[in-house]
N, C-alpha and C. Protein backbone atom coordinates (compact mmCIF):
# COMPACT_ATOMS: atom_id res chain seq x y z
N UNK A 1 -3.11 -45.91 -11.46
CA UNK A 1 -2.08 -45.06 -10.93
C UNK A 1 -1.94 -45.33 -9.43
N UNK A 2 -0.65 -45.78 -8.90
CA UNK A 2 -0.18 -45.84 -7.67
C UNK A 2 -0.90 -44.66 -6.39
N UNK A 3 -1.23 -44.91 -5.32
CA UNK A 3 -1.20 -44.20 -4.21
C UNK A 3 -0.37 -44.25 -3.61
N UNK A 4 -0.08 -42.50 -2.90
CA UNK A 4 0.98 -42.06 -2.19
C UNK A 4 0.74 -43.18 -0.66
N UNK A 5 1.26 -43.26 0.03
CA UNK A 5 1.69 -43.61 1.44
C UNK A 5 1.11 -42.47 2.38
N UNK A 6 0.70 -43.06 3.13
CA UNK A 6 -0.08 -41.33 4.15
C UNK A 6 1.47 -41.04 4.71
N UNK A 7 2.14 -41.82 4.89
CA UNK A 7 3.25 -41.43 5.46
C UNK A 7 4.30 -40.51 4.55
N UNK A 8 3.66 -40.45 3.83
CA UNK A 8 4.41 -39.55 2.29
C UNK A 8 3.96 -38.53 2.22
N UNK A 9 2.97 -38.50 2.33
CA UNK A 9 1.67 -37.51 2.71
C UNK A 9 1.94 -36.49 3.67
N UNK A 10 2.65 -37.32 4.61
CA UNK A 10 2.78 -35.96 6.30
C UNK A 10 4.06 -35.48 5.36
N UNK A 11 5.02 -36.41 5.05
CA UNK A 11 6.53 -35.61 4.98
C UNK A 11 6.15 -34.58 3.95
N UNK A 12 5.46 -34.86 2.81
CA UNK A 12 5.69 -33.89 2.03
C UNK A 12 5.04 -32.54 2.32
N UNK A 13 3.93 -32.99 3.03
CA UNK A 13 3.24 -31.70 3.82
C UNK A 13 4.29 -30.69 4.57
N UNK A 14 4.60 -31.78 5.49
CA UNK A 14 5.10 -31.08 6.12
C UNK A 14 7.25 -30.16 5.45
N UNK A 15 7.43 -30.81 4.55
CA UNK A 15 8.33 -30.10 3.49
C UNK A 15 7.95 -28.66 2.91
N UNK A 16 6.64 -28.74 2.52
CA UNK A 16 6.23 -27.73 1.68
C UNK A 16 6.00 -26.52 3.35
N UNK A 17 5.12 -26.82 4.39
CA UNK A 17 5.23 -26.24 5.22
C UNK A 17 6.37 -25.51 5.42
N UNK A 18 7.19 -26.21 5.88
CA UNK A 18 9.13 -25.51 6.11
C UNK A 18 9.22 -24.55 5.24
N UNK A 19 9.73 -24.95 3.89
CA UNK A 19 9.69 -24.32 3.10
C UNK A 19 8.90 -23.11 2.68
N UNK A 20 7.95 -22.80 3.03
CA UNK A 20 6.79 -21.60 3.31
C UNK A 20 6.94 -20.89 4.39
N UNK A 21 7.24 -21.54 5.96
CA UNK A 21 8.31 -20.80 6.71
C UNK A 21 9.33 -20.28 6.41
N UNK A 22 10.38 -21.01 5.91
CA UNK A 22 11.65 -20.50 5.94
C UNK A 22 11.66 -19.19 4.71
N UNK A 23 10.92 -19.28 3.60
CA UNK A 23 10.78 -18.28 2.75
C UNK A 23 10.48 -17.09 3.35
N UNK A 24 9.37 -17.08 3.93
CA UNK A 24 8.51 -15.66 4.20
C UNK A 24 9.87 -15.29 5.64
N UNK A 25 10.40 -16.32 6.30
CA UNK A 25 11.43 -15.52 7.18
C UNK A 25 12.27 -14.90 6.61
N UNK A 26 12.64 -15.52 5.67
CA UNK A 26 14.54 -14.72 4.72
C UNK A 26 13.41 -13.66 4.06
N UNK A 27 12.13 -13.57 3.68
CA UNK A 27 11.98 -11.97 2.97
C UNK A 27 11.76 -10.81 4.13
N UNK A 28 11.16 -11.61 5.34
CA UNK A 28 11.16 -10.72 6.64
C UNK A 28 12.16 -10.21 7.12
N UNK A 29 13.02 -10.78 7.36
CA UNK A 29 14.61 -10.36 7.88
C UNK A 29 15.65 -9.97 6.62
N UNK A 30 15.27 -9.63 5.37
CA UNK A 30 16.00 -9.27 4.37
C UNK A 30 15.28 -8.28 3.99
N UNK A 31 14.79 -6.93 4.66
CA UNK A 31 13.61 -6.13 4.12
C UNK A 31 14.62 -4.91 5.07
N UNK A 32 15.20 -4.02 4.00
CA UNK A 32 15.99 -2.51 4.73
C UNK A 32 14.72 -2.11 5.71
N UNK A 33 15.14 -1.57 6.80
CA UNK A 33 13.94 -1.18 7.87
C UNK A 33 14.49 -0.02 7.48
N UNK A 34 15.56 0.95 7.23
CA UNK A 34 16.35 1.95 7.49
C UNK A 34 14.96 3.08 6.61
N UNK A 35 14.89 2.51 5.21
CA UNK A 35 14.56 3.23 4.08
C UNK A 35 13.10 3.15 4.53
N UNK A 36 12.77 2.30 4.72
CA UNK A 36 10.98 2.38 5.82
C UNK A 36 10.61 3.55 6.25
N UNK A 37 11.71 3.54 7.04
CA UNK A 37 11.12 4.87 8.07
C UNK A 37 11.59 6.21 7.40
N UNK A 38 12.57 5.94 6.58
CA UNK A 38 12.30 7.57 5.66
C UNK A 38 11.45 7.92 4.87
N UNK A 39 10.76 6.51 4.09
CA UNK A 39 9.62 7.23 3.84
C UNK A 39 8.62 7.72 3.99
N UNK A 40 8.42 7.57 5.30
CA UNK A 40 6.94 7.94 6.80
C UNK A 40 6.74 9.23 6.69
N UNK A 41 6.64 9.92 5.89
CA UNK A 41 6.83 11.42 6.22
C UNK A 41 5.44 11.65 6.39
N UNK A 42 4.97 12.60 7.48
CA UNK A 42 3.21 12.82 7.18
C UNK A 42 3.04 13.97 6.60
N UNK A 43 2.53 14.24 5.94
CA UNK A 43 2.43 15.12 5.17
C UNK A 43 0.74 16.12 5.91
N UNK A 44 1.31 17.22 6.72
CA UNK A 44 0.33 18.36 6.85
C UNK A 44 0.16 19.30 6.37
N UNK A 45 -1.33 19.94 6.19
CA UNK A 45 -1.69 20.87 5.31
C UNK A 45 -2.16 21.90 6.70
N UNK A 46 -1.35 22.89 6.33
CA UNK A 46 -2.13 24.47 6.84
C UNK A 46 -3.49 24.80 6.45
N UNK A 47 -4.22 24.43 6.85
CA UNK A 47 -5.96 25.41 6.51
C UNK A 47 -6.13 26.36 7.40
N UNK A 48 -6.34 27.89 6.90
CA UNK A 48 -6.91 28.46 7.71
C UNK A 48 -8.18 28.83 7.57
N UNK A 49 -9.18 28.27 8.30
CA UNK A 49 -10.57 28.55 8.00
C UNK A 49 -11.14 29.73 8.97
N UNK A 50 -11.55 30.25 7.67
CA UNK A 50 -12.45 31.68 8.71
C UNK A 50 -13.96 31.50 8.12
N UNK A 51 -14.65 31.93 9.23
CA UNK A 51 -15.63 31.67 9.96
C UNK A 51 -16.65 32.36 10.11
């Protein structure tokens, strides 16, 4: 069986790289921020402790 070229080697590396960038950017910048922050609610509880 044939061997790749090291020079085949960087491009494709470096293809799959890009491609692993450019993905995780379009899910970063395609993510509603709006609905995020409505669901932040903190939720506090009244205790009154006596003593």
């Amino acid at each position: 069986m044939p061997q790749m070229a090291p020079m085949s080697w960087t491009m494709l590396l470096l293809m799959f790289i890009m491609s692993y960038m450019m993905f995780n950017t379009m899910i970063y910048f395609t993510q509603d921020l709006k609905t995020n922050k409505k669901n932040k609610k903190i939720m506090t509880l009244q205790m009154n402790w006596k003593w």
